[in-house]
N, C-alpha and C. Protein backbone atom coordinates (compact mmCIF):
# COMPACT_ATOMS: atom_id res chain seq x y z
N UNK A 1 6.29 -10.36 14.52
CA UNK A 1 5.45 -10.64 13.38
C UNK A 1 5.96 -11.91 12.68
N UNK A 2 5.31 -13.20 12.34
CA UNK A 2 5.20 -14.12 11.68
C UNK A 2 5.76 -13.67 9.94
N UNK A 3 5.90 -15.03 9.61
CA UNK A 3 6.70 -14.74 7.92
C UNK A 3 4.67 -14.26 7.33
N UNK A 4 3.74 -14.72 7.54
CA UNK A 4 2.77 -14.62 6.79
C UNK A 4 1.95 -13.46 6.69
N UNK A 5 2.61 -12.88 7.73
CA UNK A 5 2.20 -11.17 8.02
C UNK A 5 3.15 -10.53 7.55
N UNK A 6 4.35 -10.73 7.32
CA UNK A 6 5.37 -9.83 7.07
C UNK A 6 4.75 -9.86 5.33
N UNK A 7 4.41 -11.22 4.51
CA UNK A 7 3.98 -11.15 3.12
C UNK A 7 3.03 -10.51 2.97
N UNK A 8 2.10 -10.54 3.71
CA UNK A 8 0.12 -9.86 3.53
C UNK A 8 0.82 -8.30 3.79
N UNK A 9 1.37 -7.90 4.23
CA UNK A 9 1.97 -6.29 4.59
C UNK A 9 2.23 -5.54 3.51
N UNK A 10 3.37 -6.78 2.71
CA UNK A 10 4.30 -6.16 1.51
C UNK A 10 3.24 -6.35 0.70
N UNK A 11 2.30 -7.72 0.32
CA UNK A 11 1.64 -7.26 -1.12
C UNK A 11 0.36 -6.15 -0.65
N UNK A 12 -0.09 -6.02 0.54
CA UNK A 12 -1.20 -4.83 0.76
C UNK A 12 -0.17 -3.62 0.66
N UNK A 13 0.96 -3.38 0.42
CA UNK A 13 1.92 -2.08 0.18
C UNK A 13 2.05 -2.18 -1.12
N UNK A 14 1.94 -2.90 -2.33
CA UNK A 14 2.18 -3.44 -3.38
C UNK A 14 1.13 -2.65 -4.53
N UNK A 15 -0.06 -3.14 -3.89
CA UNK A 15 -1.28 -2.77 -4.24
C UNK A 15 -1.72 -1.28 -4.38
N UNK A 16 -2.46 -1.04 -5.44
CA UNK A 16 -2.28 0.11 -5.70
C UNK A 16 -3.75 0.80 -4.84
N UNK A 17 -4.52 -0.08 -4.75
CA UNK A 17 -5.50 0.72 -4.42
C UNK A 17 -5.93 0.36 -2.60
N UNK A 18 -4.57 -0.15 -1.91
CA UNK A 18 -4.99 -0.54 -0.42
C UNK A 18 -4.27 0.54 0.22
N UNK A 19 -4.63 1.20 0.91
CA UNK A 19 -3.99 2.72 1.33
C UNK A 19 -3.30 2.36 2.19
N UNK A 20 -2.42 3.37 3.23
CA UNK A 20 -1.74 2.80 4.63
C UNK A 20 -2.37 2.47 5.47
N UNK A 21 -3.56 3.46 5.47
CA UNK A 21 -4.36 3.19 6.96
C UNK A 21 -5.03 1.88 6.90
N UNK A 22 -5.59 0.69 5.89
CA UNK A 22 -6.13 -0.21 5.36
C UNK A 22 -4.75 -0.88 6.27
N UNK A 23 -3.38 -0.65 6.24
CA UNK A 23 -2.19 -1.39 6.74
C UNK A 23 -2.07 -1.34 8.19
N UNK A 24 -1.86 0.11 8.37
CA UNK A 24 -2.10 0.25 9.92
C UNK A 24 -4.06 -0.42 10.71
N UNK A 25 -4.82 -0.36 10.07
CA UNK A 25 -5.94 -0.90 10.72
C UNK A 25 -6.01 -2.37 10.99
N UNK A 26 -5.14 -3.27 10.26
CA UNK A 26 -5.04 -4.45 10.46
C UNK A 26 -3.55 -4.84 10.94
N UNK A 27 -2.87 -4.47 11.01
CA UNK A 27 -1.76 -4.62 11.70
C UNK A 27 -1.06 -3.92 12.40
N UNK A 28 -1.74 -2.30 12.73
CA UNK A 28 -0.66 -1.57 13.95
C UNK A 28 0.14 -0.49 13.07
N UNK A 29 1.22 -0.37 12.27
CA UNK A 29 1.85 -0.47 11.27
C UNK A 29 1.26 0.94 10.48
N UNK A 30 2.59 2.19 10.96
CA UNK A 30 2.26 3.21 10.07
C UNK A 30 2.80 3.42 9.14
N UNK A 31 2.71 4.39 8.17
CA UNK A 31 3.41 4.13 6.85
C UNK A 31 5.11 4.53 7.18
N UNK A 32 5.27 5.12 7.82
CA UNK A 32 6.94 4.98 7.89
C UNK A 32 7.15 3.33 8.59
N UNK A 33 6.31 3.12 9.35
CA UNK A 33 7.07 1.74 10.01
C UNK A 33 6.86 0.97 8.38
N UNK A 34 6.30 0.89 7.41
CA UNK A 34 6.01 0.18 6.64
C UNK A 34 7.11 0.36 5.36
N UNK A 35 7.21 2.24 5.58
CA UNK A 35 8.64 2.00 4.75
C UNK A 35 9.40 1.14 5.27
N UNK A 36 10.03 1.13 6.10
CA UNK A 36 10.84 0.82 7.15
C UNK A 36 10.50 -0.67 6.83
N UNK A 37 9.59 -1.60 6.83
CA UNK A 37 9.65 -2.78 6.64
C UNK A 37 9.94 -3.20 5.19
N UNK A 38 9.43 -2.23 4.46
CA UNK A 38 9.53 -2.64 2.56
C UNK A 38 11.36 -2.76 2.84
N UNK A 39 11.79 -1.59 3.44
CA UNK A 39 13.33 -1.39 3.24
C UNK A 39 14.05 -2.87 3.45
N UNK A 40 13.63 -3.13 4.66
CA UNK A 40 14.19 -4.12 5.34
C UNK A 40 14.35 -5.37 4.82
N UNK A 41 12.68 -5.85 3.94
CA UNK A 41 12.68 -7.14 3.12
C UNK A 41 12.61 -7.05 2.08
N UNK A 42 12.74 -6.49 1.31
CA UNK A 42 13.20 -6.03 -0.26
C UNK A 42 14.32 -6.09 -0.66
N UNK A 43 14.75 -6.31 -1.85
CA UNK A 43 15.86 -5.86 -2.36
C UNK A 43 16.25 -4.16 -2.25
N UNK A 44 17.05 -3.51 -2.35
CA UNK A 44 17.43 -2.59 -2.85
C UNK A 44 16.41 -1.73 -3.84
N UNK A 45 17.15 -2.43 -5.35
CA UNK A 45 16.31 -2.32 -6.66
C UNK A 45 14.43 -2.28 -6.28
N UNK A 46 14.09 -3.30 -5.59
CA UNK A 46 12.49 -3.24 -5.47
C UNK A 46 12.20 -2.39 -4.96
N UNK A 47 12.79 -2.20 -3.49
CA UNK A 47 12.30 -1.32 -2.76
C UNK A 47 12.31 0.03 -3.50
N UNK A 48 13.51 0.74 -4.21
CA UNK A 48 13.21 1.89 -5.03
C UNK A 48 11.98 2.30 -5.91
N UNK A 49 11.99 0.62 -6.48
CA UNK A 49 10.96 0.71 -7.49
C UNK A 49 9.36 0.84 -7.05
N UNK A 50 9.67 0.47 -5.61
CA UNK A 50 8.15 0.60 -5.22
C UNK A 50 8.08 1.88 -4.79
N UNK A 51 9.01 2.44 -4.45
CA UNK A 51 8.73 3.96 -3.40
C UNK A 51 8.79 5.25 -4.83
N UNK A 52 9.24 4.47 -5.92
CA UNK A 52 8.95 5.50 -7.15
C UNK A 52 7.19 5.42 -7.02
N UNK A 53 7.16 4.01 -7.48
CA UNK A 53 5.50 3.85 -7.59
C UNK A 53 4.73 4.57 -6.57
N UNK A 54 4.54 4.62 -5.51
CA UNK A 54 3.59 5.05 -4.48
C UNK A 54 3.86 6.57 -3.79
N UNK A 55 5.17 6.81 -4.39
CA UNK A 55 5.43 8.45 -3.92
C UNK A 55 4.60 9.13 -4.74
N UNK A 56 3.57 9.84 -4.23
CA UNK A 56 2.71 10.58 -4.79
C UNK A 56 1.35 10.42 -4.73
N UNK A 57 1.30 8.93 -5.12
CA UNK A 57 -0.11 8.03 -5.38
C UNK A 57 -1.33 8.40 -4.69
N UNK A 58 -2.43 8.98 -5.20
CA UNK A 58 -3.50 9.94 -4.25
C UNK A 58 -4.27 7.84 -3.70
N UNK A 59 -4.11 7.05 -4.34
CA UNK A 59 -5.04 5.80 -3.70
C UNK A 59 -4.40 4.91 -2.36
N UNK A 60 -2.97 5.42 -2.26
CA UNK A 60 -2.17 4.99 -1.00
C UNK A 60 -2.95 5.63 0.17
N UNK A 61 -3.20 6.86 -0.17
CA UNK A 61 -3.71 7.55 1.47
C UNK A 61 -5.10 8.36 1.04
N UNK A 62 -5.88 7.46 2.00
CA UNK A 62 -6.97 8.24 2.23
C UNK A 62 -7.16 9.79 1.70
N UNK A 63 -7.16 10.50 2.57
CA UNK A 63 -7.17 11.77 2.28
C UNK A 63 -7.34 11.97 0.95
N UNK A 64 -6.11 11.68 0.37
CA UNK A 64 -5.94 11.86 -1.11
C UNK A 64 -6.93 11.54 -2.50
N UNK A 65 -7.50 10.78 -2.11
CA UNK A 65 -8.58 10.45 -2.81
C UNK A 65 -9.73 10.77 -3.38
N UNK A 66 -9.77 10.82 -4.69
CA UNK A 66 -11.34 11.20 -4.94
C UNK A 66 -12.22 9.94 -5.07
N UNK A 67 -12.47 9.49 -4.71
CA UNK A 67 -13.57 8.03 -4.34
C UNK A 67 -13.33 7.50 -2.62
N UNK A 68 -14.27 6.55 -2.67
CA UNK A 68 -14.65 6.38 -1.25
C UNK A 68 -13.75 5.11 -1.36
N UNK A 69 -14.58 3.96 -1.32
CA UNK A 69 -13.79 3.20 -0.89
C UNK A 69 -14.89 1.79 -2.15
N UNK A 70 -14.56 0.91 -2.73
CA UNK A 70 -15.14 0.17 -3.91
C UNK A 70 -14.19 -0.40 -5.00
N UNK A 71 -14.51 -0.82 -5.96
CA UNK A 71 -14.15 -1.51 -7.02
C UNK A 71 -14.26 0.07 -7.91
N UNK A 72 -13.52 0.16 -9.43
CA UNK A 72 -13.57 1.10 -10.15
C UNK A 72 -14.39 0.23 -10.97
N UNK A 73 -15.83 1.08 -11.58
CA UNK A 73 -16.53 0.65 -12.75
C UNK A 73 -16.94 1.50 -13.30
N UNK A 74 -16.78 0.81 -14.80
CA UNK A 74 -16.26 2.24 -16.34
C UNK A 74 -18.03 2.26 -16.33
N UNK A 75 -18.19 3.87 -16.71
CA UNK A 75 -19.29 4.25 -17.17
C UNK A 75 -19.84 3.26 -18.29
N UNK A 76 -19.00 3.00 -18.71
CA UNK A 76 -19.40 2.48 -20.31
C UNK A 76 -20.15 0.97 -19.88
N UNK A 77 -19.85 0.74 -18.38
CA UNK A 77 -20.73 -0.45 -18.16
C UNK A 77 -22.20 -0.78 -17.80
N UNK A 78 -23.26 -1.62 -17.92
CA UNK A 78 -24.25 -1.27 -17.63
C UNK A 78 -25.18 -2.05 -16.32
């Protein structure tokens, strides 16, 4: 993998609303190989801080989700 894939990986892992499979469908890449890569090019400190963030997160994985797949727009809009 190129430096410009290894970046598009970490900020689509970053992101709150790009799931794994969105990772694995464009690059191969399941979510442990992806831990496994955050580990690798991260700091320490980040990498924790991201695996606080996304441990749990129902918008990382499919399944988890109550919405399909879109932009979020507030009722209150018209």
């Amino acid at each position: 993998m190129n430096k410009s894939d290894i970046s598009r990986i970490i900020e689509m892992a970053w992101e709150d609303r790009t799931p794994f499979d969105a990772i694995y469908d464009a690059y191969g890449l399941s979510e442990k190989e992806v831990k496994g890569l955050m580990k690798a090019q991260l700091k320490l400190s980040s990498y924790k801080l991201w695996r606080k963030r996304v441990t749990g997160r129902k918008t990382k994985h499919i399944t988890k989700r109550n919405f399909t797949f879109g932009r979020h727009k507030s009722p209150n809009k018209r």
